[in-house]
C-alpha atoms as a PDB file:
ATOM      1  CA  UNK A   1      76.301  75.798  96.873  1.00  0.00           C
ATOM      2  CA  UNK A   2      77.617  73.414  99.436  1.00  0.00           C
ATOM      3  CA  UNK A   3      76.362  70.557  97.625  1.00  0.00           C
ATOM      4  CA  UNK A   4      77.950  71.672  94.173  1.00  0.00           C
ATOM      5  CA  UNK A   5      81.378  72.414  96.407  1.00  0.00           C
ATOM      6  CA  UNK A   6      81.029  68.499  97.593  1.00  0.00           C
ATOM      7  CA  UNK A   7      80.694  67.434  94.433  1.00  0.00           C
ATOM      8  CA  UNK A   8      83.421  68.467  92.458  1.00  0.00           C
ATOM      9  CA  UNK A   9      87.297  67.398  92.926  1.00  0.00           C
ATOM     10  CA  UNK A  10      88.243  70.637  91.149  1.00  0.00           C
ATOM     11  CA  UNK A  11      88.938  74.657  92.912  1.00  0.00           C
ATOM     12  CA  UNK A  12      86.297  76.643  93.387  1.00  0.00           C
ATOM     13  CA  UNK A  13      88.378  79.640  91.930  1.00  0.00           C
ATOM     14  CA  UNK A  14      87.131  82.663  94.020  1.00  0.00           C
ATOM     15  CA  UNK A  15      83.816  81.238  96.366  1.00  0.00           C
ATOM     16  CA  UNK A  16      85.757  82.010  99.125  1.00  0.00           C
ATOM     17  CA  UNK A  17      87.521  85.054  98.231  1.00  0.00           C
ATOM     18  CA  UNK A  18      84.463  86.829  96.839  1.00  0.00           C
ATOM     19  CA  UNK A  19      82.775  86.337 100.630  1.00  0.00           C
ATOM     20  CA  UNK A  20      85.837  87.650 102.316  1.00  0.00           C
ATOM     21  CA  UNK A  21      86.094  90.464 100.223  1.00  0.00           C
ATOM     22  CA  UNK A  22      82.175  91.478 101.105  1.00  0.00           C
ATOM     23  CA  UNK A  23      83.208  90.651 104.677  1.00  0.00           C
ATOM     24  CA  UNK A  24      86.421  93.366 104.747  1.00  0.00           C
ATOM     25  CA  UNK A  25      84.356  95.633 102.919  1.00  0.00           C
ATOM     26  CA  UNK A  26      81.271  95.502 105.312  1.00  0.00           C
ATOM     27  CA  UNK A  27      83.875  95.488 108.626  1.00  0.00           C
ATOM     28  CA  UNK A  28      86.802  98.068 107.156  1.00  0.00           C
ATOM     29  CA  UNK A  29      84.169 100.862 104.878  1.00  0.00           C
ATOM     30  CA  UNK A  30      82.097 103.686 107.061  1.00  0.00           C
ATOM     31  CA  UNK A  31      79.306 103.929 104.699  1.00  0.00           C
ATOM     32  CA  UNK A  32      75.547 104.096 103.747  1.00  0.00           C
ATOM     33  CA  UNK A  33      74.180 101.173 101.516  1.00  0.00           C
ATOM     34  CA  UNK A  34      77.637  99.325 100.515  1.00  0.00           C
ATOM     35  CA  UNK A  35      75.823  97.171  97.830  1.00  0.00           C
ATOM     36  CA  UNK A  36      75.630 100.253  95.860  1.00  0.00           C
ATOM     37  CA  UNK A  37      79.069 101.187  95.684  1.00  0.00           C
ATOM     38  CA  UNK A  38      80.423  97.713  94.976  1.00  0.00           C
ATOM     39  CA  UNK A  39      77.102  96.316  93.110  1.00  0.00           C
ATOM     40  CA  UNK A  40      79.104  93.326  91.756  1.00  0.00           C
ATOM     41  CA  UNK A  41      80.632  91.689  94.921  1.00  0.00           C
ATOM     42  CA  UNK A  42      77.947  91.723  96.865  1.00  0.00           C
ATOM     43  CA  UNK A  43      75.705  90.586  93.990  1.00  0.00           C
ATOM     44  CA  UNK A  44      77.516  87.550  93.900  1.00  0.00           C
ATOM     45  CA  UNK A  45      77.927  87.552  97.693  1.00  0.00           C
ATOM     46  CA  UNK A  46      74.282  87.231  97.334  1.00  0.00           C
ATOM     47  CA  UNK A  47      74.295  84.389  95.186  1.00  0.00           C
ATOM     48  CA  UNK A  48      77.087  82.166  96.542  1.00  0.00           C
ATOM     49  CA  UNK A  49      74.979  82.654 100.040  1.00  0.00           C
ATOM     50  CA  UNK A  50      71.836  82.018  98.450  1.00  0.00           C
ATOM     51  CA  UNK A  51      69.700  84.606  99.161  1.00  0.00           C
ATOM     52  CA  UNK A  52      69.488  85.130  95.578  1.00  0.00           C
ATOM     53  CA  UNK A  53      69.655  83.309  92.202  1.00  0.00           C
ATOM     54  CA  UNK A  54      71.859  84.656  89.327  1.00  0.00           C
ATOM     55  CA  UNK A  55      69.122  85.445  87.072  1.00  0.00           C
ATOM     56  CA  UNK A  56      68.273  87.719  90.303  1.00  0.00           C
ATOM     57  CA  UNK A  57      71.499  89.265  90.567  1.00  0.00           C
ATOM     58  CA  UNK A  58      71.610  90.025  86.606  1.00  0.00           C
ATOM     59  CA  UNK A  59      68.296  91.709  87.104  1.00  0.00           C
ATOM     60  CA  UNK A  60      69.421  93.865  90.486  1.00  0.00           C
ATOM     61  CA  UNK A  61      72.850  95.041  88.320  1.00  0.00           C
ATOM     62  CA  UNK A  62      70.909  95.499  85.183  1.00  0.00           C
ATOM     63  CA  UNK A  63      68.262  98.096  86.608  1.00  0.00           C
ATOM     64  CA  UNK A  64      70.366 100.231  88.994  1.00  0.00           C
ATOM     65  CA  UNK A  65      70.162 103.627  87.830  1.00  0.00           C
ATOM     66  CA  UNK A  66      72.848 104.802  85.832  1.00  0.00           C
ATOM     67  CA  UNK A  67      75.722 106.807  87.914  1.00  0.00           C
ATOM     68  CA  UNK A  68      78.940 108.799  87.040  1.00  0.00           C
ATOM     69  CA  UNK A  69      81.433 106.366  88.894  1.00  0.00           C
ATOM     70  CA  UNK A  70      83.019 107.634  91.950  1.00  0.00           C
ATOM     71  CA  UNK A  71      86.428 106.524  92.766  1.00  0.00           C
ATOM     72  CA  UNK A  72      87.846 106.928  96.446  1.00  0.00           C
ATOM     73  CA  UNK A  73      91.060 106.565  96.867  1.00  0.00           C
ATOM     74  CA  UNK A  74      91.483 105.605 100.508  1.00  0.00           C
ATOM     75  CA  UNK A  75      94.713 103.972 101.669  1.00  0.00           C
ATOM     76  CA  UNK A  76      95.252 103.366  98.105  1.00  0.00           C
ATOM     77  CA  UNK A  77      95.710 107.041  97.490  1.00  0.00           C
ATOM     78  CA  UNK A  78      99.562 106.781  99.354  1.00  0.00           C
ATOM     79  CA  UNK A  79     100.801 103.780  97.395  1.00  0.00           C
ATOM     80  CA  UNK A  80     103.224 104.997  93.878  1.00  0.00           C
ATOM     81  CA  UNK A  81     101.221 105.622  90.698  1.00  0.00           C
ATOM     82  CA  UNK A  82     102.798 102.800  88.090  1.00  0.00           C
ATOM     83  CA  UNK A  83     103.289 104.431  85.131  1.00  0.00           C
ATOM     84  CA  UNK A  84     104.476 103.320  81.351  1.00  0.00           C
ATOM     85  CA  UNK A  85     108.053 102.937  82.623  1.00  0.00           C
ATOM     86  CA  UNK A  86     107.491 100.312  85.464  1.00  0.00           C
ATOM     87  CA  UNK A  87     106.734  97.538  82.625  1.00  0.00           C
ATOM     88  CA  UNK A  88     109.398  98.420  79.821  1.00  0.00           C
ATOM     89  CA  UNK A  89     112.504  95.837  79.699  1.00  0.00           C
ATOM     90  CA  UNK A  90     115.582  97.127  81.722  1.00  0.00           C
ATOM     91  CA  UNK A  91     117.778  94.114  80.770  1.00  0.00           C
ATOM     92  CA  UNK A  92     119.756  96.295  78.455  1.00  0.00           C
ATOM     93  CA  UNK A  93     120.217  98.514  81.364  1.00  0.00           C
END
């Protein structure tokens, strides 16, 4: 990775991000086995680290067993529900 990062004069869209988001998750989340709620980020954390090669990372996504999706709301929970209205045009208002 850090030779392909030399190597290029162009952004890396989201190397960096995608390692600070596994990083928040692993300091901010109370939890048991974090890589199977978010199976995607920390797949790729995986792979941008090295520890793993995407062909790897396909196979580890592609053979979890299948689970009804759980979604926690958190501190999300307090934040105001967009609805329908939030994205119509006012300008006539």
């Amino acid at each position: 990775m850090e030779e392909i990062l030399a190597s290029t004069s162009e952004v890396a869209e989201g190397v960096d991000t995608a390692l600070a988001v596994v990083r928040l998750i692993e300091k901010e989340c109370k939890g048991y086995r974090l890589d199977l709620k978010y199976p995607i980020l920390f797949g790729i954390a995986r792979i941008l680290e090295g520890k793993s090669t995407p062909l790897e990372g396909l196979e580890l996504l592609m053979n979890m067993p299948m689970q009804m999706e759980n979604f926690d709301e958190g501190r999300l929970g307090k934040e105001r529900r967009r609805d329908k209205s939030d994205f119509e045009d006012k300008t006539d208002e």
